[in-house]
ModelCIF file with pLDDT and N, C-alpha, C, O atoms, coordinates in Angstrom:
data_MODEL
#
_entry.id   MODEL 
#
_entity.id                         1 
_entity.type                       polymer 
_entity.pdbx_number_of_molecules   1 
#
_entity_poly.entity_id                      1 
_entity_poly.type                           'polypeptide(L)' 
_entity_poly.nstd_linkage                   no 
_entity_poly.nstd_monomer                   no 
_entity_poly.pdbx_seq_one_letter_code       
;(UNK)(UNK)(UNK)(UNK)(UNK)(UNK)(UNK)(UNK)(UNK)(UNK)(UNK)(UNK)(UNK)(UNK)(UNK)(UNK)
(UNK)(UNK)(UNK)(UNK)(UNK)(UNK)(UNK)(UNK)(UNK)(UNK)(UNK)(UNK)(UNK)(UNK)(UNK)(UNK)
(UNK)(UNK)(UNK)(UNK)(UNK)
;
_entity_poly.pdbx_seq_one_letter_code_can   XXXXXXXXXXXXXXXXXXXXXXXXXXXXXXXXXXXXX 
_entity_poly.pdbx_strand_id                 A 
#
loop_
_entity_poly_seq.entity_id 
_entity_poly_seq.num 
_entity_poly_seq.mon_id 
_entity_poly_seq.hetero 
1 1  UNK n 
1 2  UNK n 
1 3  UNK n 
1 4  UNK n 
1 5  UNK n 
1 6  UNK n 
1 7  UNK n 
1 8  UNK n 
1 9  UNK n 
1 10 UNK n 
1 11 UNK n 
1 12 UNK n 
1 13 UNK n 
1 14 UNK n 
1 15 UNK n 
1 16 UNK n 
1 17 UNK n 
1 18 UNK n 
1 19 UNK n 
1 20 UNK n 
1 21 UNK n 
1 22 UNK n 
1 23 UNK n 
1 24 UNK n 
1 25 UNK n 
1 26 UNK n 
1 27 UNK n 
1 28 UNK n 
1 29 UNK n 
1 30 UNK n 
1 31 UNK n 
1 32 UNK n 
1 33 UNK n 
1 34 UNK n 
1 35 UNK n 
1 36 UNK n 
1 37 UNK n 
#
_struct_asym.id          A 
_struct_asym.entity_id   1 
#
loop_
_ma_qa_metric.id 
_ma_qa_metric.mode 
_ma_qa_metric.name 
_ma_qa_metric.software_group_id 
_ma_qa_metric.type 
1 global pLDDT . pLDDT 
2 local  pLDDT . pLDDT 
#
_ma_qa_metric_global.metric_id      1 
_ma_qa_metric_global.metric_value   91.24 
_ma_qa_metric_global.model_id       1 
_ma_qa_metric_global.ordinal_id     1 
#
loop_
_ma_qa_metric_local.label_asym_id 
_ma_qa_metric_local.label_comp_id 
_ma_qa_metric_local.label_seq_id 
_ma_qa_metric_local.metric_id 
_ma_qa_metric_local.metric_value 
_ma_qa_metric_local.model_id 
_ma_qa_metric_local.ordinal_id 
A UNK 1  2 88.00 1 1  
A UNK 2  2 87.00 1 2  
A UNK 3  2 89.00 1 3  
A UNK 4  2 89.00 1 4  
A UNK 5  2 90.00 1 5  
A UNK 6  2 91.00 1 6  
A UNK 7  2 90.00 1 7  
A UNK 8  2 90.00 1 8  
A UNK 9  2 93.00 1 9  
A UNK 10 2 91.00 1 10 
A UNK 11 2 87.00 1 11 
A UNK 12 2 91.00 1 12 
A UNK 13 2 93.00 1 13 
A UNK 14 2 89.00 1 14 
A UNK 15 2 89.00 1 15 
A UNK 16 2 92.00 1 16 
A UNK 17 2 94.00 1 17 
A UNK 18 2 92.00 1 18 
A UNK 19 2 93.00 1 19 
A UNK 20 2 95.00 1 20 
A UNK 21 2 94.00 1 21 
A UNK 22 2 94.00 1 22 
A UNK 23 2 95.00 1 23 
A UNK 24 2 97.00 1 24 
A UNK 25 2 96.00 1 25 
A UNK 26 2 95.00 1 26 
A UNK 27 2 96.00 1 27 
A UNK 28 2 96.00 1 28 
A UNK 29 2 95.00 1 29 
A UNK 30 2 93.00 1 30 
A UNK 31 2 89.00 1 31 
A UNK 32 2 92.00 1 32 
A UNK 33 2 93.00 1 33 
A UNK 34 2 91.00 1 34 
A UNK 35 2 88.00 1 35 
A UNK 36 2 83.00 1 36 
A UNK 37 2 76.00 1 37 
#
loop_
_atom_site.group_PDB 
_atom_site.id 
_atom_site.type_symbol 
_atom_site.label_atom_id 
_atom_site.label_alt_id 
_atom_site.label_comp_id 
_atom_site.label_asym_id 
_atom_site.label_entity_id 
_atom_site.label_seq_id 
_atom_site.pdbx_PDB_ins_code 
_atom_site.Cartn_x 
_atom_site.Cartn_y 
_atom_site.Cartn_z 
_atom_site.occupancy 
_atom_site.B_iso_or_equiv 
_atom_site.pdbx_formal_charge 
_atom_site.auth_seq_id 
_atom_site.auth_comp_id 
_atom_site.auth_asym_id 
_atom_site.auth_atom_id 
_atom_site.pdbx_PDB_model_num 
ATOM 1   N N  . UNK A 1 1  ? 0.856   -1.190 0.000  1.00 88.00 ? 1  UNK A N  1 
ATOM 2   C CA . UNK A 1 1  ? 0.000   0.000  0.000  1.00 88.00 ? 1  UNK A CA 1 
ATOM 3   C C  . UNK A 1 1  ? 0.886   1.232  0.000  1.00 88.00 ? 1  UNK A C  1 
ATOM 4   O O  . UNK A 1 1  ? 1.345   1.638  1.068  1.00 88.00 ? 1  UNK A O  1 
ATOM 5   N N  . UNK A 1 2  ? 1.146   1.838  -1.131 1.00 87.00 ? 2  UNK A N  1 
ATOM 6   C CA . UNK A 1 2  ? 2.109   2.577  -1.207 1.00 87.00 ? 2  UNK A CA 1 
ATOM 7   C C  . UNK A 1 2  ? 1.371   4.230  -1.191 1.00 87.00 ? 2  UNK A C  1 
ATOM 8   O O  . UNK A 1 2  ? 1.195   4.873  -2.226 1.00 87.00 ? 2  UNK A O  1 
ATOM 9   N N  . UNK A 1 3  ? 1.066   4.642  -0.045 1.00 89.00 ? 3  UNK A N  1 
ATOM 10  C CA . UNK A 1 3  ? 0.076   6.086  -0.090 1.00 89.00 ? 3  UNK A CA 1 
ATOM 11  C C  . UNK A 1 3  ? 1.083   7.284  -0.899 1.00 89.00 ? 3  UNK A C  1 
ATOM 12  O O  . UNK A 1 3  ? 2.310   7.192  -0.876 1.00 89.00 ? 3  UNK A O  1 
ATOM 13  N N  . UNK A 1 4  ? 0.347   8.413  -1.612 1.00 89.00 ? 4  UNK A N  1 
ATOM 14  C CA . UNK A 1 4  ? 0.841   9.082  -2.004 1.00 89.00 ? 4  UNK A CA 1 
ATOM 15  C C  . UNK A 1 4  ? 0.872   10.538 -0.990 1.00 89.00 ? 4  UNK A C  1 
ATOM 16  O O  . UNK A 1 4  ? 0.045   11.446 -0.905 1.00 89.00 ? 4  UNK A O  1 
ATOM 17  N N  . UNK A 1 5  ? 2.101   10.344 -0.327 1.00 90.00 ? 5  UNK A N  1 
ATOM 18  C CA . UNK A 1 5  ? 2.659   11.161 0.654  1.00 90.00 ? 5  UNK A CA 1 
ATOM 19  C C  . UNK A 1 5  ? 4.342   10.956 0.658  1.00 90.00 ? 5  UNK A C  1 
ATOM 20  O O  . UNK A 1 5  ? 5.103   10.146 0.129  1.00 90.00 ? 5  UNK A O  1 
ATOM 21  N N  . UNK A 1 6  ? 4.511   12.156 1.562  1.00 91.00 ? 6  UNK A N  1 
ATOM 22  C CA . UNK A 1 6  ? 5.705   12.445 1.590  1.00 91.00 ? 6  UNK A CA 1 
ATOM 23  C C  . UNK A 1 6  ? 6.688   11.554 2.635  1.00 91.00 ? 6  UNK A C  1 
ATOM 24  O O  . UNK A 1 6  ? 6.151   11.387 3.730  1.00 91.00 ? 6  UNK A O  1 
ATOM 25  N N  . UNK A 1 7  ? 7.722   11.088 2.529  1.00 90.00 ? 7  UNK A N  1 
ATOM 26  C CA . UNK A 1 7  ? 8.134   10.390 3.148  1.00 90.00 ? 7  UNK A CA 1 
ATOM 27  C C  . UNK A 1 7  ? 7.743   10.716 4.960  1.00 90.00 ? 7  UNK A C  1 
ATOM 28  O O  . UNK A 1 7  ? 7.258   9.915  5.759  1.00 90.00 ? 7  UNK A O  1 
ATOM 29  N N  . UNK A 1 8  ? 8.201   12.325 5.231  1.00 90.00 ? 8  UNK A N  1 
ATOM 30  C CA . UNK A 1 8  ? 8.267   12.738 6.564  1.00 90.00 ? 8  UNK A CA 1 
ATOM 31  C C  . UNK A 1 8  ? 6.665   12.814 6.870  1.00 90.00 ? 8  UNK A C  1 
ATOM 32  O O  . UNK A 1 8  ? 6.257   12.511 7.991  1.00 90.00 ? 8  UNK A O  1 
ATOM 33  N N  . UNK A 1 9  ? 6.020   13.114 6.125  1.00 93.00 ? 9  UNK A N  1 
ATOM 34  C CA . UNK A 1 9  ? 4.304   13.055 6.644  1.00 93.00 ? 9  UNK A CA 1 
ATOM 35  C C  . UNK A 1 9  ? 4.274   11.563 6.718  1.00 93.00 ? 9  UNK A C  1 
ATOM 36  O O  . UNK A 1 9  ? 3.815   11.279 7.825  1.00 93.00 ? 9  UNK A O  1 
ATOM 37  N N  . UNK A 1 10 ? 4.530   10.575 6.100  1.00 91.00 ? 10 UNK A N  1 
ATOM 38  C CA . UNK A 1 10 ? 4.263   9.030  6.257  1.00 91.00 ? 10 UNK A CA 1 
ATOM 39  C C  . UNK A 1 10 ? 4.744   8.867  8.017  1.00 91.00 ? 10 UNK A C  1 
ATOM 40  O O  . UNK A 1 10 ? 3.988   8.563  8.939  1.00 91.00 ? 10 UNK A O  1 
ATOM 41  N N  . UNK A 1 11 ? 6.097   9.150  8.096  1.00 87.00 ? 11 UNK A N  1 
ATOM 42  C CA . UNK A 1 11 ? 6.924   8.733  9.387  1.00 87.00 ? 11 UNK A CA 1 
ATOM 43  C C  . UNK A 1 11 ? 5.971   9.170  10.304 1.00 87.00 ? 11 UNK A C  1 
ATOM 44  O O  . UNK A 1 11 ? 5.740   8.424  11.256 1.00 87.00 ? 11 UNK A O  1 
ATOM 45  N N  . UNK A 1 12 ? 5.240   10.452 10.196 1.00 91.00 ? 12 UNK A N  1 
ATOM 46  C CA . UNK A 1 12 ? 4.989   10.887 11.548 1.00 91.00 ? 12 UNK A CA 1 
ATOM 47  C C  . UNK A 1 12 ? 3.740   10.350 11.379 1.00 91.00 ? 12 UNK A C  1 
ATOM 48  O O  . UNK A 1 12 ? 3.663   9.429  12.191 1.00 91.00 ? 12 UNK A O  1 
ATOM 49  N N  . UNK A 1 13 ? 2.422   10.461 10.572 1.00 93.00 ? 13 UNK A N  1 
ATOM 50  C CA . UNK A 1 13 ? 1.399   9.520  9.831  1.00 93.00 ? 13 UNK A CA 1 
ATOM 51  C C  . UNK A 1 13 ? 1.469   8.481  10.456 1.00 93.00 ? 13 UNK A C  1 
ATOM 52  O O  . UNK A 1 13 ? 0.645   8.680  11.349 1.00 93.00 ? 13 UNK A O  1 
ATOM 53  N N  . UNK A 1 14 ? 2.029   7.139  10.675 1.00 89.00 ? 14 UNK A N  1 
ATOM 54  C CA . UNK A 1 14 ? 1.691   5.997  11.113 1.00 89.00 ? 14 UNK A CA 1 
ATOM 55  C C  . UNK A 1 14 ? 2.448   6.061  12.555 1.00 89.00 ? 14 UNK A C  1 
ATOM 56  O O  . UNK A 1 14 ? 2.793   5.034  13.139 1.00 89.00 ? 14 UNK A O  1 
ATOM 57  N N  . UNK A 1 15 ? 2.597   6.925  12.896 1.00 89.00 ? 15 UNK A N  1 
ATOM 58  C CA . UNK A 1 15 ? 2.686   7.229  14.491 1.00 89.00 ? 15 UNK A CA 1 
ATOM 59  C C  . UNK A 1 15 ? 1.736   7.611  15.524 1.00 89.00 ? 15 UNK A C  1 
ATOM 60  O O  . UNK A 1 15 ? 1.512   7.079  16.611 1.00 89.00 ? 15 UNK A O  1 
ATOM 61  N N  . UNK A 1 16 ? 1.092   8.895  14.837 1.00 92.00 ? 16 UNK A N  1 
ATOM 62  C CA . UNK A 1 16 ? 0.342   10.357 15.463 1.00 92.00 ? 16 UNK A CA 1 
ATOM 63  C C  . UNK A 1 16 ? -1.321  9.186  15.090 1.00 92.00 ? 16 UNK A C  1 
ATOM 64  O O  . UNK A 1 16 ? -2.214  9.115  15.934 1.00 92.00 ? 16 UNK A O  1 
ATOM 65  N N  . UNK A 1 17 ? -1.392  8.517  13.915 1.00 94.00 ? 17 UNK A N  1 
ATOM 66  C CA . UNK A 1 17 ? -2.580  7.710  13.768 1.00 94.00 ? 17 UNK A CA 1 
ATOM 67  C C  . UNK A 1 17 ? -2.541  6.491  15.085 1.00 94.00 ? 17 UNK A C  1 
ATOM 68  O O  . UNK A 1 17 ? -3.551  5.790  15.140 1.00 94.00 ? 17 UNK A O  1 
ATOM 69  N N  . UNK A 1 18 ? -1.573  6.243  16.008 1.00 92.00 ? 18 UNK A N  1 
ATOM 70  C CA . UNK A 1 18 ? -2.473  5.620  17.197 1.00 92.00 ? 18 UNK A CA 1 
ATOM 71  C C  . UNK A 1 18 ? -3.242  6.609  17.836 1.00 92.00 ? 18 UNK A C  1 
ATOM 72  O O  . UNK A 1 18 ? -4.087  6.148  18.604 1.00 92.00 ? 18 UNK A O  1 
ATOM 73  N N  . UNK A 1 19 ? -3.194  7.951  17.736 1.00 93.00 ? 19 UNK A N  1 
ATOM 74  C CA . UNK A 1 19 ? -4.334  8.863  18.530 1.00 93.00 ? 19 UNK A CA 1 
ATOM 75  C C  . UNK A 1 19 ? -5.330  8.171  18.388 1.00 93.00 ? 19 UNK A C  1 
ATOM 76  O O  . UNK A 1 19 ? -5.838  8.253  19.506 1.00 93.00 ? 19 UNK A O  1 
ATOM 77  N N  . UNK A 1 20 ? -6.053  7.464  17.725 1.00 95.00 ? 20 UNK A N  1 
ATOM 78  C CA . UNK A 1 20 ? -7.035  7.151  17.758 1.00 95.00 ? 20 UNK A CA 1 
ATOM 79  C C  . UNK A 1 20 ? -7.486  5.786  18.408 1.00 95.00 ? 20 UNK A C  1 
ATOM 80  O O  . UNK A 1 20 ? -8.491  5.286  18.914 1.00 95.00 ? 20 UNK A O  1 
ATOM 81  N N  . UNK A 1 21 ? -6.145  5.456  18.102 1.00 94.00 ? 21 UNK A N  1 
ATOM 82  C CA . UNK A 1 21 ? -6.761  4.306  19.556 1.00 94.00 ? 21 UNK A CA 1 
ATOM 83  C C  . UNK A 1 21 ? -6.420  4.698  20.793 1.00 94.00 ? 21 UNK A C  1 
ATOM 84  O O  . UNK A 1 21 ? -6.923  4.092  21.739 1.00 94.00 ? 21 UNK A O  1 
ATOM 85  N N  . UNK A 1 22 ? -5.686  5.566  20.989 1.00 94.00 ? 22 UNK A N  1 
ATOM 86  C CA . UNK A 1 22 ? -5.737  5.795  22.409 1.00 94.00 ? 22 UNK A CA 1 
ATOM 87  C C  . UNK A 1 22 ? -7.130  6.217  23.134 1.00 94.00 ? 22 UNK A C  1 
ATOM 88  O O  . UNK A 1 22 ? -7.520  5.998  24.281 1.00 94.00 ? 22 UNK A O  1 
ATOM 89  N N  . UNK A 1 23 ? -7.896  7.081  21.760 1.00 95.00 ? 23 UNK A N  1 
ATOM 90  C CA . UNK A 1 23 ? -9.537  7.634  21.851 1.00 95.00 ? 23 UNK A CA 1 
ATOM 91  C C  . UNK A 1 23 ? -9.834  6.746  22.087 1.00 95.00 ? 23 UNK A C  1 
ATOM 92  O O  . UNK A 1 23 ? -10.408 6.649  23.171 1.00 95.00 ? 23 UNK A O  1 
ATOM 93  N N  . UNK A 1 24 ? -9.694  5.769  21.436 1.00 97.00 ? 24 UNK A N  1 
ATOM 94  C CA . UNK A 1 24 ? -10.607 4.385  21.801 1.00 97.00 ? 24 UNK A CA 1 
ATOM 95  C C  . UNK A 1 24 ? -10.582 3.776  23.466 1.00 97.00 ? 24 UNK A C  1 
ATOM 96  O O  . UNK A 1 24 ? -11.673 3.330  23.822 1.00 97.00 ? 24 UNK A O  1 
ATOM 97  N N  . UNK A 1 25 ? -10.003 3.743  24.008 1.00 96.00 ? 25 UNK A N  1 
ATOM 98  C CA . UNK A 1 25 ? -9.080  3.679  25.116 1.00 96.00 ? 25 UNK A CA 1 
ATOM 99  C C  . UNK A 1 25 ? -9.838  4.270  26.574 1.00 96.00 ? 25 UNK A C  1 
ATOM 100 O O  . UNK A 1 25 ? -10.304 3.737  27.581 1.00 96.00 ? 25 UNK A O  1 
ATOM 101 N N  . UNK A 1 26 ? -9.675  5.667  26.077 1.00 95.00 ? 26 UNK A N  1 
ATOM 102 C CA . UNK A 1 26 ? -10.510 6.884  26.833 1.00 95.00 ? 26 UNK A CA 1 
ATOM 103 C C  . UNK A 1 26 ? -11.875 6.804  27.034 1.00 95.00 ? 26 UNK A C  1 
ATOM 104 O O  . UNK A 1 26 ? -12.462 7.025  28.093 1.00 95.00 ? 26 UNK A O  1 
ATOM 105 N N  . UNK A 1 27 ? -12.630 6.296  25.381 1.00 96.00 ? 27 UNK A N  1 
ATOM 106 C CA . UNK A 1 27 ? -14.178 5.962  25.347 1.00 96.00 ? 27 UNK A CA 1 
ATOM 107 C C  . UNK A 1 27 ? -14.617 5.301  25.956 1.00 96.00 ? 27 UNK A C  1 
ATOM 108 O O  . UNK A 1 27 ? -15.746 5.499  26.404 1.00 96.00 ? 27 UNK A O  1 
ATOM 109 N N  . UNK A 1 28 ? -13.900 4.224  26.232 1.00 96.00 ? 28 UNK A N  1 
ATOM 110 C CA . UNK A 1 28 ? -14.051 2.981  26.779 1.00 96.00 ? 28 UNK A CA 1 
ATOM 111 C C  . UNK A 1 28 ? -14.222 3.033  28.364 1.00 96.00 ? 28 UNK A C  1 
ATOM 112 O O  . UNK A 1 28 ? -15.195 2.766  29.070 1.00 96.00 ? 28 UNK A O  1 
ATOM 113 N N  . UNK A 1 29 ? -12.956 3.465  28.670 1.00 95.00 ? 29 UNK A N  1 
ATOM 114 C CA . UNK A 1 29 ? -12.753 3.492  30.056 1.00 95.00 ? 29 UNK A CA 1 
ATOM 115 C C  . UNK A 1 29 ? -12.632 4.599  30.897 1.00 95.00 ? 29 UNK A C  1 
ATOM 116 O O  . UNK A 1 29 ? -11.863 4.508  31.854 1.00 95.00 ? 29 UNK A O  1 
ATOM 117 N N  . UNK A 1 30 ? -13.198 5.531  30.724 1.00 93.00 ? 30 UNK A N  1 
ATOM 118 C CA . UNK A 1 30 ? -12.987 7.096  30.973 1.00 93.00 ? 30 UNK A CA 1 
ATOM 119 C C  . UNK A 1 30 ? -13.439 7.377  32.600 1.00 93.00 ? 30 UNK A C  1 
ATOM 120 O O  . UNK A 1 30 ? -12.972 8.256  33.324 1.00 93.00 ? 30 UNK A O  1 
ATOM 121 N N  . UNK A 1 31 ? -14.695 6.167  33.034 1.00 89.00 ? 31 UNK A N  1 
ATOM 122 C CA . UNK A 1 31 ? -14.688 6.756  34.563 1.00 89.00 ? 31 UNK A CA 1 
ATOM 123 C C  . UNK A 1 31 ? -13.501 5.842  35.238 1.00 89.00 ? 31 UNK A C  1 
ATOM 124 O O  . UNK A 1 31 ? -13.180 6.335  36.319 1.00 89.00 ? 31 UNK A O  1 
ATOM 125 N N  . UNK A 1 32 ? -12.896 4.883  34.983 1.00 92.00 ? 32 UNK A N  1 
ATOM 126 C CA . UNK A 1 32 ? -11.844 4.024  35.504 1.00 92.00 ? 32 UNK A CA 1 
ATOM 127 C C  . UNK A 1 32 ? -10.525 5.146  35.504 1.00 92.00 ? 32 UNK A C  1 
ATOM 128 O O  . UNK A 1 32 ? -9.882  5.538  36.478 1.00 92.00 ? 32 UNK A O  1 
ATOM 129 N N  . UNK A 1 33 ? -10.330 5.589  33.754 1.00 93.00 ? 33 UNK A N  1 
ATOM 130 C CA . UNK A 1 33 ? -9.602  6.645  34.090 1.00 93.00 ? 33 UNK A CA 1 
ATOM 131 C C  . UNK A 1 33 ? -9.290  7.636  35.193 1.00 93.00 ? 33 UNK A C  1 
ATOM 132 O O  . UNK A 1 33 ? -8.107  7.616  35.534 1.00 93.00 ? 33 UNK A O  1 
ATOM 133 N N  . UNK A 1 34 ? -9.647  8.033  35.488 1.00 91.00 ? 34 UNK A N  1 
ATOM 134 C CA . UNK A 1 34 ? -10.241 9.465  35.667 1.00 91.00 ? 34 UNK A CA 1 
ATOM 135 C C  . UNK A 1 34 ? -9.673  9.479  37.030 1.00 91.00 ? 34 UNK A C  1 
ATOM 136 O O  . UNK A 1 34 ? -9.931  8.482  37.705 1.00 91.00 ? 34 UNK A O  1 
ATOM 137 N N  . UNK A 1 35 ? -8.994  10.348 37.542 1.00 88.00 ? 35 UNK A N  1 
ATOM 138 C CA . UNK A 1 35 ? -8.638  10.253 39.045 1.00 88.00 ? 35 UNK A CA 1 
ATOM 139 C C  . UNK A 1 35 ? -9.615  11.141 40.293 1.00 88.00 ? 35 UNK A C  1 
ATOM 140 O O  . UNK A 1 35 ? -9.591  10.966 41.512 1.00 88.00 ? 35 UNK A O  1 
ATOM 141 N N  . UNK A 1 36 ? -10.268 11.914 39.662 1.00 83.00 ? 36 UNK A N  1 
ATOM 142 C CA . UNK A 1 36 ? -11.515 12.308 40.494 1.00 83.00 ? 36 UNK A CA 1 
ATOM 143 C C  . UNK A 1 36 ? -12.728 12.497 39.736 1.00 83.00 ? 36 UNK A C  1 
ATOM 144 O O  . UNK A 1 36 ? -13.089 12.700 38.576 1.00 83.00 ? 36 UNK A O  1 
ATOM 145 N N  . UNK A 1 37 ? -13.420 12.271 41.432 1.00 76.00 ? 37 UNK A N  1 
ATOM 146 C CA . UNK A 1 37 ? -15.107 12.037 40.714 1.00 76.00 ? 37 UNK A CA 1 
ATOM 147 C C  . UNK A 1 37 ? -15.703 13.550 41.411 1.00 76.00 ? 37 UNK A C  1 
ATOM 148 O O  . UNK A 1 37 ? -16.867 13.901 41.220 1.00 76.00 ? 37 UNK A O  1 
#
């Protein structure tokens, strides 16, 4: 899968794209998170 981007947008691109699972993460578990109620 060869995307048409720049090498340095790719590098940081398949990095900065776990943000979204970390969202996932947060959605999930956000009152466990959370250090006050």
């Amino acid at each position: 899968i060869h995307l048409n981007i720049t090498e340095a947008f790719k590098e940081m691109f398949l990095v900065v794209i776990q943000f979204g699972s970390i969202l996932a993460v947060v959605a999930l578990y956000w009152k466990r998170l959370l250090p006050v109620s």
